[in-house]
Protein backbone atom coordinates (compact mmCIF):
# COMPACT_ATOMS: atom_id res chain seq x y z
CA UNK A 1 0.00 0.00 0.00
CA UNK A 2 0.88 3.35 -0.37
CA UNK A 3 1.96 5.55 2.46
CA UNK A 4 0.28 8.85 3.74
CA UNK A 5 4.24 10.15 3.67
CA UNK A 6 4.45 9.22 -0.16
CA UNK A 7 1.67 11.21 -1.35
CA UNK A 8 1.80 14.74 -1.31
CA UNK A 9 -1.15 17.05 0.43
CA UNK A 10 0.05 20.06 0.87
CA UNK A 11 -2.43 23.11 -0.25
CA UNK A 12 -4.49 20.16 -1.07
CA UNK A 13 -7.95 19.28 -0.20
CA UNK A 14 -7.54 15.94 1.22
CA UNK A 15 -10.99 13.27 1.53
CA UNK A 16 -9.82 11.25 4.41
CA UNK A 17 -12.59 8.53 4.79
CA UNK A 18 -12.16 7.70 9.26
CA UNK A 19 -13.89 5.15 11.14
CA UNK A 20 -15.54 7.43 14.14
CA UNK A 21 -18.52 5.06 14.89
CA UNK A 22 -18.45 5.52 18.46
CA UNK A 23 -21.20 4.64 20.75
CA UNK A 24 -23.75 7.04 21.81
CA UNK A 25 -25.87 7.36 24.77
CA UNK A 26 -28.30 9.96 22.92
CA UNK A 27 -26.37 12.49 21.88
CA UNK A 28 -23.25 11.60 24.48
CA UNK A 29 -20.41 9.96 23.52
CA UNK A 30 -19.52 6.82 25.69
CA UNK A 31 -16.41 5.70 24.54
CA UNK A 32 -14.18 8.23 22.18
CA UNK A 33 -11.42 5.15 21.15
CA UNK A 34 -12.00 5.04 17.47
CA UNK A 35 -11.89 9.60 17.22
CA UNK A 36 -8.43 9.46 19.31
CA UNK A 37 -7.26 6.38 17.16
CA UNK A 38 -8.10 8.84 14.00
CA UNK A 39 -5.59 11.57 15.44
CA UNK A 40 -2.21 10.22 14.15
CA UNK A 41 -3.44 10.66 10.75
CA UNK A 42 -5.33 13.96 10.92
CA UNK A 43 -2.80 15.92 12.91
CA UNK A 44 -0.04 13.99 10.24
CA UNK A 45 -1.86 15.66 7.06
CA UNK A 46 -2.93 19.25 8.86
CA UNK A 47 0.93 19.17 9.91
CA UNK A 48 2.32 18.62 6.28
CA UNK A 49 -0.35 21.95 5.16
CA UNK A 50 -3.15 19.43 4.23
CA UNK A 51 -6.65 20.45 4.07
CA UNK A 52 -8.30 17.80 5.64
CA UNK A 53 -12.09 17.14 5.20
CA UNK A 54 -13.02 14.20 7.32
CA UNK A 55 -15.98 11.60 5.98
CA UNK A 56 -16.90 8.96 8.47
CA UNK A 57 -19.96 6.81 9.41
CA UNK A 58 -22.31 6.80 12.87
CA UNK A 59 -24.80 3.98 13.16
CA UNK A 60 -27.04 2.79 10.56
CA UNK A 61 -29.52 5.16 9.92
CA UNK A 62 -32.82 3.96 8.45
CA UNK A 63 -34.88 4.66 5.68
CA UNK A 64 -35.04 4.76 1.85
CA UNK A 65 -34.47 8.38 0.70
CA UNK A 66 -31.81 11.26 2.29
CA UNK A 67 -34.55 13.11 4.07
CA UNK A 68 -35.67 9.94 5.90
CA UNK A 69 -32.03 9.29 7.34
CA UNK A 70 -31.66 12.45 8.41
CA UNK A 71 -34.43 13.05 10.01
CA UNK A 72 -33.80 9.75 12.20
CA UNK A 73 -30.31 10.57 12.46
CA UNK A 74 -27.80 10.21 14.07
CA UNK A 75 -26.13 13.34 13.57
CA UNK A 76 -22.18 13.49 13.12
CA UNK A 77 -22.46 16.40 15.18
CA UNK A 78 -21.02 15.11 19.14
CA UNK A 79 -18.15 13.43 17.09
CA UNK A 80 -17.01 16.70 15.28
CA UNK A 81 -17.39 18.39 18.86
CA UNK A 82 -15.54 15.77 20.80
CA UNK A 83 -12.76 15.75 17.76
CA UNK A 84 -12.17 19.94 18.06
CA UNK A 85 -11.59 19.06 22.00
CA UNK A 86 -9.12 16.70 21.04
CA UNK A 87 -7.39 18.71 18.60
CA UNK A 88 -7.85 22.39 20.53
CA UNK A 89 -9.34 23.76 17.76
CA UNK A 90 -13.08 24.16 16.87
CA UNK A 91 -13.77 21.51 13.27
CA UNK A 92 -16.96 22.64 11.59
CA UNK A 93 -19.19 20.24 10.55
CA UNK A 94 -20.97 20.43 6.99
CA UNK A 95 -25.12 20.20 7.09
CA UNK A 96 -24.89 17.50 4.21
CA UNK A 97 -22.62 14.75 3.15
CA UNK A 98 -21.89 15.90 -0.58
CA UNK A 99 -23.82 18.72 -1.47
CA UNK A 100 -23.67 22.31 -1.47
CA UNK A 101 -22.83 22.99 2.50
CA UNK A 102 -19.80 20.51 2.19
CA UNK A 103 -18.88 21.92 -0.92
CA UNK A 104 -18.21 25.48 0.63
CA UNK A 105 -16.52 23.86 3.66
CA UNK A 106 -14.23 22.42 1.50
CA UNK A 107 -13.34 25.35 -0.68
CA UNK A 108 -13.24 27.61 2.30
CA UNK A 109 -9.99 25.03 4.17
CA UNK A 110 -6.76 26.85 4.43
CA UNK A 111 -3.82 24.68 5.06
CA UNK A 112 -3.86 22.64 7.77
CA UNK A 113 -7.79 23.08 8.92
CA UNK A 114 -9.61 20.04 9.81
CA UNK A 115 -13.57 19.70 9.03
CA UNK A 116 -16.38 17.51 8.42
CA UNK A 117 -19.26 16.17 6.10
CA UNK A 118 -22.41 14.82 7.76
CA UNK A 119 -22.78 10.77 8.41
CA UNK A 120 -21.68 9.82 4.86
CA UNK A 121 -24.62 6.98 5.37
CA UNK A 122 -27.22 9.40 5.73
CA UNK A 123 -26.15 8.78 1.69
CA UNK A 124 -28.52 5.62 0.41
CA UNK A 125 -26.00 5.38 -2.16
CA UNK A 126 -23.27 4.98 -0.08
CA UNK A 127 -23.90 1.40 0.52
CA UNK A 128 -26.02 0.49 -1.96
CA UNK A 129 -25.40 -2.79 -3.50
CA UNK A 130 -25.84 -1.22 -7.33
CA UNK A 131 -22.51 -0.23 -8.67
CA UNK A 132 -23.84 2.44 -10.77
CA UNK A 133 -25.32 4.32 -8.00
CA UNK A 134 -22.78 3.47 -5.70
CA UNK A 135 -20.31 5.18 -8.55
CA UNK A 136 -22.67 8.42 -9.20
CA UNK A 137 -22.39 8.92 -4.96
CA UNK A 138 -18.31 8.71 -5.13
CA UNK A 139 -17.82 10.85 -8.21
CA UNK A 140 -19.86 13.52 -5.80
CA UNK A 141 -17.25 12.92 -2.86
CA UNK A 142 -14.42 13.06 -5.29
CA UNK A 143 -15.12 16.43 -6.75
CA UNK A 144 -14.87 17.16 -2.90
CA UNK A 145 -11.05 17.14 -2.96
CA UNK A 146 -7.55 16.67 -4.59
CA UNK A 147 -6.76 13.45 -2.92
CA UNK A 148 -7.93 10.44 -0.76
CA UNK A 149 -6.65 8.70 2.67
CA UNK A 150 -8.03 5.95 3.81
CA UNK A 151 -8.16 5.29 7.49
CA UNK A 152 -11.29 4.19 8.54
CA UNK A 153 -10.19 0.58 8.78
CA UNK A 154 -13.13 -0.68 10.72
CA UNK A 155 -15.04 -0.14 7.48
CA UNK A 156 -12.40 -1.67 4.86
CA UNK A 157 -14.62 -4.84 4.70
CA UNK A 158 -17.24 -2.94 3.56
CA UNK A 159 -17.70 -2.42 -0.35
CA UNK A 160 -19.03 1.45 0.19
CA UNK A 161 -18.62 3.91 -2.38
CA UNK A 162 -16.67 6.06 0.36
CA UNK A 163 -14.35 2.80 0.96
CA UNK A 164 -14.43 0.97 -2.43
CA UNK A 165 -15.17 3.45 -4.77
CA UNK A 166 -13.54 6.64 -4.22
CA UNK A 167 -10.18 5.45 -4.69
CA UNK A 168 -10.27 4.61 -7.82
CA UNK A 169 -11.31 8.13 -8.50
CA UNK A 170 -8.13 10.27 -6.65
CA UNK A 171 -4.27 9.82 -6.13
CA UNK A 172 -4.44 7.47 -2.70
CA UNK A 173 -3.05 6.16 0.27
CA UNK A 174 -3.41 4.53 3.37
CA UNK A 175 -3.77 6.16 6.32
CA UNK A 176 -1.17 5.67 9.89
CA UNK A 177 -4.08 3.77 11.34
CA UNK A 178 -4.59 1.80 8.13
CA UNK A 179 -0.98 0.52 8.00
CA UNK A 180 -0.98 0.05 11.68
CA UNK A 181 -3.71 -2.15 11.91
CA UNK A 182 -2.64 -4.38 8.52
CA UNK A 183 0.86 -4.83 10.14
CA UNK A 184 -0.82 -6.57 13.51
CA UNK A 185 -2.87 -8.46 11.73
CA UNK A 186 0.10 -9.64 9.19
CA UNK A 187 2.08 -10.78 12.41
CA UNK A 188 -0.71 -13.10 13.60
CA UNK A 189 -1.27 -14.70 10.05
CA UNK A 190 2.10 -15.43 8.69
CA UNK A 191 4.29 -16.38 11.21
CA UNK A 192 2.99 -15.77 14.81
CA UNK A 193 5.15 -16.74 17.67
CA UNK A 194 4.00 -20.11 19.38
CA UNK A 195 1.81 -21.11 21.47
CA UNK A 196 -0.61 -18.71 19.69
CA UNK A 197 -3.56 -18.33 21.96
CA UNK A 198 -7.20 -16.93 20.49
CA UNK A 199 -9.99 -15.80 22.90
CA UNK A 200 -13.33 -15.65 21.45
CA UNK A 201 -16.15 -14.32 22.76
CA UNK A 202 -19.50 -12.34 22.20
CA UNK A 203 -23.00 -13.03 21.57
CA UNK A 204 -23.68 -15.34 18.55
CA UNK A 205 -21.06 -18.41 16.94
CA UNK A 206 -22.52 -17.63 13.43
CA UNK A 207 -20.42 -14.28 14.02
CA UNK A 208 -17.38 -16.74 14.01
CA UNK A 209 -17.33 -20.13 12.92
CA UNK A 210 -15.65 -19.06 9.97
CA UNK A 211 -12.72 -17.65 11.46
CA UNK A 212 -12.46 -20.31 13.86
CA UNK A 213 -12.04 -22.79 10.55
CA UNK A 214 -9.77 -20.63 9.40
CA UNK A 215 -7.66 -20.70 12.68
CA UNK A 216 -7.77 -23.99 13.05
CA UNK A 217 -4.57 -23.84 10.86
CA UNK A 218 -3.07 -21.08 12.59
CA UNK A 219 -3.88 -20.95 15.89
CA UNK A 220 -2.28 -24.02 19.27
CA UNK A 221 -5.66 -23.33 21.49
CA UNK A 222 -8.82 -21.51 21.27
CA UNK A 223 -10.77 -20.52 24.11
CA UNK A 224 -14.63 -19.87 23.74
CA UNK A 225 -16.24 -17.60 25.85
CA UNK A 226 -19.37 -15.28 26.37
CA UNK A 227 -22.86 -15.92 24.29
CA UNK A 228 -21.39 -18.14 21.51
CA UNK A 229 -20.08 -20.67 24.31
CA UNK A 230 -23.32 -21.96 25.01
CA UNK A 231 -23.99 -23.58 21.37
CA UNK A 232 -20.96 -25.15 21.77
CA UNK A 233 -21.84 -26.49 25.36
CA UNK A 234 -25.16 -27.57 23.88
CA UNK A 235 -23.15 -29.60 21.45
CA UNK A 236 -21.53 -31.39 23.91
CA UNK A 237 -25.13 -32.19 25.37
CA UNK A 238 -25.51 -29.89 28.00
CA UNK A 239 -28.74 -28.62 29.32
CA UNK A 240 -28.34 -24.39 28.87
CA UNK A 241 -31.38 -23.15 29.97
CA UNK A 242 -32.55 -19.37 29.05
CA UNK A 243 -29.13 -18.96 27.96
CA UNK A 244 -28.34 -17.50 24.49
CA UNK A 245 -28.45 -20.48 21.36
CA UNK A 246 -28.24 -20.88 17.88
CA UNK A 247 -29.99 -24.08 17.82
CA UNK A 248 -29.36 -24.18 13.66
CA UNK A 249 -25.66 -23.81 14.59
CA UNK A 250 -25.45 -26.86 16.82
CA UNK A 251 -24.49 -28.93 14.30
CA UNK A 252 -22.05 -26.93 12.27
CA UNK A 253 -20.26 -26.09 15.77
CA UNK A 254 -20.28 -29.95 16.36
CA UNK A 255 -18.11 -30.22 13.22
CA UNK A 256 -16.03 -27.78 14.32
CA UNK A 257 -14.86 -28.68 17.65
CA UNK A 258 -14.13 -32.15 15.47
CA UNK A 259 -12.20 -31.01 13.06
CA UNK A 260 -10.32 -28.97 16.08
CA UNK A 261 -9.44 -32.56 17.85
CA UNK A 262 -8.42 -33.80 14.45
CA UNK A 263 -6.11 -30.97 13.82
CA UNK A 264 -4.54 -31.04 17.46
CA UNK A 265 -6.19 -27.29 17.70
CA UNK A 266 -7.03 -27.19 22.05
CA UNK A 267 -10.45 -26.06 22.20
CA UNK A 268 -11.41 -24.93 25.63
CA UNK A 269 -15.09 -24.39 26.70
CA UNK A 270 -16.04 -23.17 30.22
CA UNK A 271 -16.43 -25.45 33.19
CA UNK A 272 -18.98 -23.27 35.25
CA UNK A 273 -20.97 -20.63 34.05
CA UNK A 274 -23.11 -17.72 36.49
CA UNK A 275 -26.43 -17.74 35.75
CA UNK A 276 -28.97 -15.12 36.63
CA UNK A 277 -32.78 -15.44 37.10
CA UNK A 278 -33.51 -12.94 34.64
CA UNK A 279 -30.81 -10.53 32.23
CA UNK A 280 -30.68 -7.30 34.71
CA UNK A 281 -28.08 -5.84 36.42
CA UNK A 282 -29.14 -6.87 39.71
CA UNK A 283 -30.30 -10.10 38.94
CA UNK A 284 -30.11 -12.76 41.90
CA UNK A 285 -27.36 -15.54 40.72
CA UNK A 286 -25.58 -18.23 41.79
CA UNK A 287 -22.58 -20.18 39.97
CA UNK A 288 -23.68 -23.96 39.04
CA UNK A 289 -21.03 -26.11 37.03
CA UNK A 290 -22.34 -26.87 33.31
CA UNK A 291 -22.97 -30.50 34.06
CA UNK A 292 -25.83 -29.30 36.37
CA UNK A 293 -27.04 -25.52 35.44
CA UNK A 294 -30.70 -25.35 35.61
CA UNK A 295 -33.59 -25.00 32.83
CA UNK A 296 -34.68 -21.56 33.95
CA UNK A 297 -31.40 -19.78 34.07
CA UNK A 298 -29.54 -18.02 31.54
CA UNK A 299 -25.68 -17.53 31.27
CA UNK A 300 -24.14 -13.93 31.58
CA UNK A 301 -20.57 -15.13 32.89
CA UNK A 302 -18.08 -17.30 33.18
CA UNK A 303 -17.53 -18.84 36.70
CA UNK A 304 -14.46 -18.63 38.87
CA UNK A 305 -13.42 -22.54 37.91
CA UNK A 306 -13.30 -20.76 34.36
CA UNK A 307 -11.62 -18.34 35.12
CA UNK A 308 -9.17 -19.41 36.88
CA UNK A 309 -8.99 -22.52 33.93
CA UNK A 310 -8.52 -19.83 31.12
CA UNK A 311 -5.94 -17.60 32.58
CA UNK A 312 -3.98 -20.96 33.08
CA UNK A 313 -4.52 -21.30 28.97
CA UNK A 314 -3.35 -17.61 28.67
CA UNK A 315 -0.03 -18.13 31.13
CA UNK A 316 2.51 -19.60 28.54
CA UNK A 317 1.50 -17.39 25.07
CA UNK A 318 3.89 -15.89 22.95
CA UNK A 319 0.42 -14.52 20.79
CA UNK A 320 -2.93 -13.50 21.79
CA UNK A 321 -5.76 -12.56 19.70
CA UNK A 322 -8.54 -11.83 21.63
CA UNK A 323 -12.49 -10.85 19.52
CA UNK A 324 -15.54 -10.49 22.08
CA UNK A 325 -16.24 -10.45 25.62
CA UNK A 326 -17.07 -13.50 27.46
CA UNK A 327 -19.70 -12.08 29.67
CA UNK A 328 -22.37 -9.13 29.93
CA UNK A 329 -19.34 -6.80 31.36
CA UNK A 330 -22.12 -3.44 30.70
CA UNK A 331 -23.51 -4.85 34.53
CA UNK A 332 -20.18 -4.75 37.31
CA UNK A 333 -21.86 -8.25 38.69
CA UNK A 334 -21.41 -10.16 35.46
CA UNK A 335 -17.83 -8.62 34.56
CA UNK A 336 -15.90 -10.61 36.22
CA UNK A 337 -15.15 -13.26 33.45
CA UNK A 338 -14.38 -9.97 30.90
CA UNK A 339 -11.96 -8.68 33.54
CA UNK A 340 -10.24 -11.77 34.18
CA UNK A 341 -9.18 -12.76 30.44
CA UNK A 342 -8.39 -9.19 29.55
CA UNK A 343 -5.87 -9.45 32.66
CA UNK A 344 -4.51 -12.11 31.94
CA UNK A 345 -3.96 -11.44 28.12
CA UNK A 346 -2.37 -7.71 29.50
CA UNK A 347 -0.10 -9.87 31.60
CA UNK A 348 1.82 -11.63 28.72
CA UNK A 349 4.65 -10.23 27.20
CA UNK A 350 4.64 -11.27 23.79
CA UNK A 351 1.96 -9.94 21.19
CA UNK A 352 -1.45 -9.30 22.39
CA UNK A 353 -4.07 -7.70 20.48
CA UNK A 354 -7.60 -7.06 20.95
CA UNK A 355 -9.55 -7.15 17.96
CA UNK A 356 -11.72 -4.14 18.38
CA UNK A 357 -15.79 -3.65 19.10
CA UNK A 358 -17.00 -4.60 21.63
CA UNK A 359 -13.53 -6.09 23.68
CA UNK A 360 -12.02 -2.91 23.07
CA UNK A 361 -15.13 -1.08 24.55
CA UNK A 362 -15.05 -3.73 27.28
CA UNK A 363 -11.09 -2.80 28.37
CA UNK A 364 -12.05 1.05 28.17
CA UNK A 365 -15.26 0.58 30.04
CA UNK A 366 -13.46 -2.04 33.33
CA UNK A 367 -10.51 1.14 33.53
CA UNK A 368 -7.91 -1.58 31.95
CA UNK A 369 -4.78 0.12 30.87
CA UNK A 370 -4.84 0.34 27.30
CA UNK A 371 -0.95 0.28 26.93
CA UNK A 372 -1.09 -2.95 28.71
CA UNK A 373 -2.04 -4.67 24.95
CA UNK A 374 0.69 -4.45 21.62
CA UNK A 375 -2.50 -3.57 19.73
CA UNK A 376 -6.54 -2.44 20.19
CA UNK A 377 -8.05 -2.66 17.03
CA UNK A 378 -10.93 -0.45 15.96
CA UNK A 379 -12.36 -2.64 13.58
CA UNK A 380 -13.64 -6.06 15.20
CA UNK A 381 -15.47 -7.09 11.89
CA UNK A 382 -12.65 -5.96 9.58
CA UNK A 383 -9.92 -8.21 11.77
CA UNK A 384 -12.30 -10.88 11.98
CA UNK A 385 -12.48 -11.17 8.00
CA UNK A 386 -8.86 -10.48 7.68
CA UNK A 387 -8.54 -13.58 9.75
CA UNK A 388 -10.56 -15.69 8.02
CA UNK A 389 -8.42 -14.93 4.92
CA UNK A 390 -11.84 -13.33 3.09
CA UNK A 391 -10.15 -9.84 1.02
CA UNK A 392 -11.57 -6.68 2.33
CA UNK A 393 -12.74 -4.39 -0.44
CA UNK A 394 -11.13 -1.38 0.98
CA UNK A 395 -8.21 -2.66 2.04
CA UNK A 396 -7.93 -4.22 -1.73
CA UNK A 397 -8.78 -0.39 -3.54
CA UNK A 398 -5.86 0.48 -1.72
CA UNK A 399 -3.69 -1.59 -2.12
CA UNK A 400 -3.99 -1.98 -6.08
CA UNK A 401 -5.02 1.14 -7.28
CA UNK A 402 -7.17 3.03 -9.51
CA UNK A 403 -6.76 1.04 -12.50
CA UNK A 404 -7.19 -2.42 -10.95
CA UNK A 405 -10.64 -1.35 -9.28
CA UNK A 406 -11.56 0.23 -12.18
CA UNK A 407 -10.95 -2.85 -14.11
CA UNK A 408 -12.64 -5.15 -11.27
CA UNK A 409 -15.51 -2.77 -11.30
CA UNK A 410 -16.59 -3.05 -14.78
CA UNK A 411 -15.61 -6.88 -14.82
């Protein structure tokens, strides 16, 4: 890929598509990790006399024209706020995405000022599966500037015009984030120092199976955790009671955890689980072994047997990939299991990367030192692909250039 320091920006008007989807408690912003991971490459460009105009994504607003989205919102608004805190400096947000307000915010940059467009998906076109329209959309964001960065890796598996299509449109490059996160991810693909020890966690297995096929040829042990663990305990013939199941994924996960005991893969479910009488924060529970946890309880931790069984996993890796938290950490009672494995993973020396969404929020949220990982990704669906060895369209527009997704675009 090409380098933010080998193409030149200054006096230029530079598009520089960011991932700033942070969460939002109305219009508050919970947890600013993906703005303050954006700030190596913004203050980089305004620095070298860039003129940086910032498009980025917040939520998933609904509805089949403009007017619709934007009326339901969200607004890119608290993110441009929280960004001119960051960078001392106020960064003026344009009232549309492509149109004639971000138009005159981009003529009006001087060197070095940062600004924004509004939530590029307010845009139906922007990630609309028609080429054509998808095309029409980026031509409008080209004519915004001189030049593209991309940065906004948690989108890169994502074929959006602002991702896919507008750099085939402008002279490109990857942004510091960009390269960052592609260089961690590199390490634990090619040749990952051993014993190489993933954590995976979260809500649903469907989320991973394919990864976990993938790293069946990568990875010495793989320990299961959070929602997904209970289809694989109910594949084992466990009673899970009110706990979250993909019943249609019983099967699949089945093969799985075969083909992991064919291939010597370790794959390491819990051995107690805390189970509440109802999913609130202050829930009366009890811990019950999964040979006897009963029919009208539902799983929101690990117990202590587990964790005390999956830091002893963690104890002698050189690598740690960790995607998804193995409890409901959002309630202090049921955080226990999160707390312990990100510990644990923060304890080893070697590599040890968290791969973004909700673990990163998780380590943020329990007051874990971030500096205590190698890497926090901002992009848990982008690693996840990466790691499953499926090519991320953004990634891939910048990597061969205009002429190559020009070519795969009319193919």
């Amino acid at each position: 890929m090409r380098s933010l320091d080998e193409l030149p920006v200054a006096g230029k008007v530079v598009l520089l598509r960011a991932d700033m989807n942070v969460p939002l408690d109305r219009t508050t912003i919970t947890d600013d990790g993906r703005i303050r991971a954006s700030l190596p490459t913004i203050t980089k460009i305004a620095e070298r006399g860039g003129r940086v105009l910032i498009v980025a994504h917040l939520g998933r607003p609904k509805g089949d024209s403009y007017a619709e989205r934007v009326a339901g919102g969200p607004s890119l608004s608290p993110v441009a706020a929280r960004l001119g805190e960051l960078l001392g400096r106020p960064v003026p947000l344009a009232t549309d995405v492509a149109g004639e307000s971000a138009a005159a915010i981009a003529a009006g940059l001087a060197d070095g000022d940062v600004a924004m467009v509004e939530n590029v998906r307010f845009e139906p076109a922007e990630t609309s599966k028609d080429d054509a329209v998808r095309a029409e959309f980026a031509a409008r964001l080209a004519a915004l500037a001189d030049v593209y960065v991309g940065d906004g890796f948690g989108a890169l598996h994502r074929k959006h015009a602002s991702v896919y299509d507008v750099p085939a449109l402008l002279p490109h490059a990857a942004g510091e984030l960009v390269r960052a996160e592609v260089d961690v991810l590199e390490q634990l693909t090619k040749d990952p120092a051993r014993p190489y020890v993933v954590v995976l966690g979260g809500a649903k297995p469907s989320d991973k199976l394919a990864v976990i096929h993938n790293l069946l040829a990568r990875a010495d042990r793989i320990l299961i955790g959070g929602g997904m663990s209970y289809t694989f305990l109910k594949a084992q013939g466990y009673e899970v009671g009110k706990s979250l199941l993909e019943a249609d994924k019983v099967d699949e996960v089945s093969k799985v955890m075969a083909a992991a005991a064919e291939r010597g893969v370790e794959l390491v479910l819990p051995v107690d689980l805390v189970g509440a009488a109802s999913f609130s924060p202050d829930a009366e529970h009890d811990v019950y072994p999964v040979a006897d946890f009963p029919a009208d309880r539902e799983g929101v931790d690990m117990g202590p047997a587990t964790r005390e069984l999956y830091a002893a996993k963690l104890a002698d890796a050189a690598t740690v990939f960790w995607n998804g938290p193995v409890g409901v950490f959002e309630f202090p009672a049921f955080s226990a299991g999160t707390r312990a494995v990100a510990e644990s993973i923060a304890a080893r020396p070697g590599l040890t990367v968290v791969g973004g969404g909700d673990s990163a929020a998780a380590v943020r949220r329990l007051g874990l030192p971030e500096n205590g990982f190698s890497h926090i990704s901002t992009g848990g669906g982008a690693s996840l692909e990466y790691l499953e060895g499926t090519s991320l369209p953004g990634l891939a527009a910048l990597d061969y250039g205009p002429e190559a997704v020009a070519q795969e675009q009319g193919a």
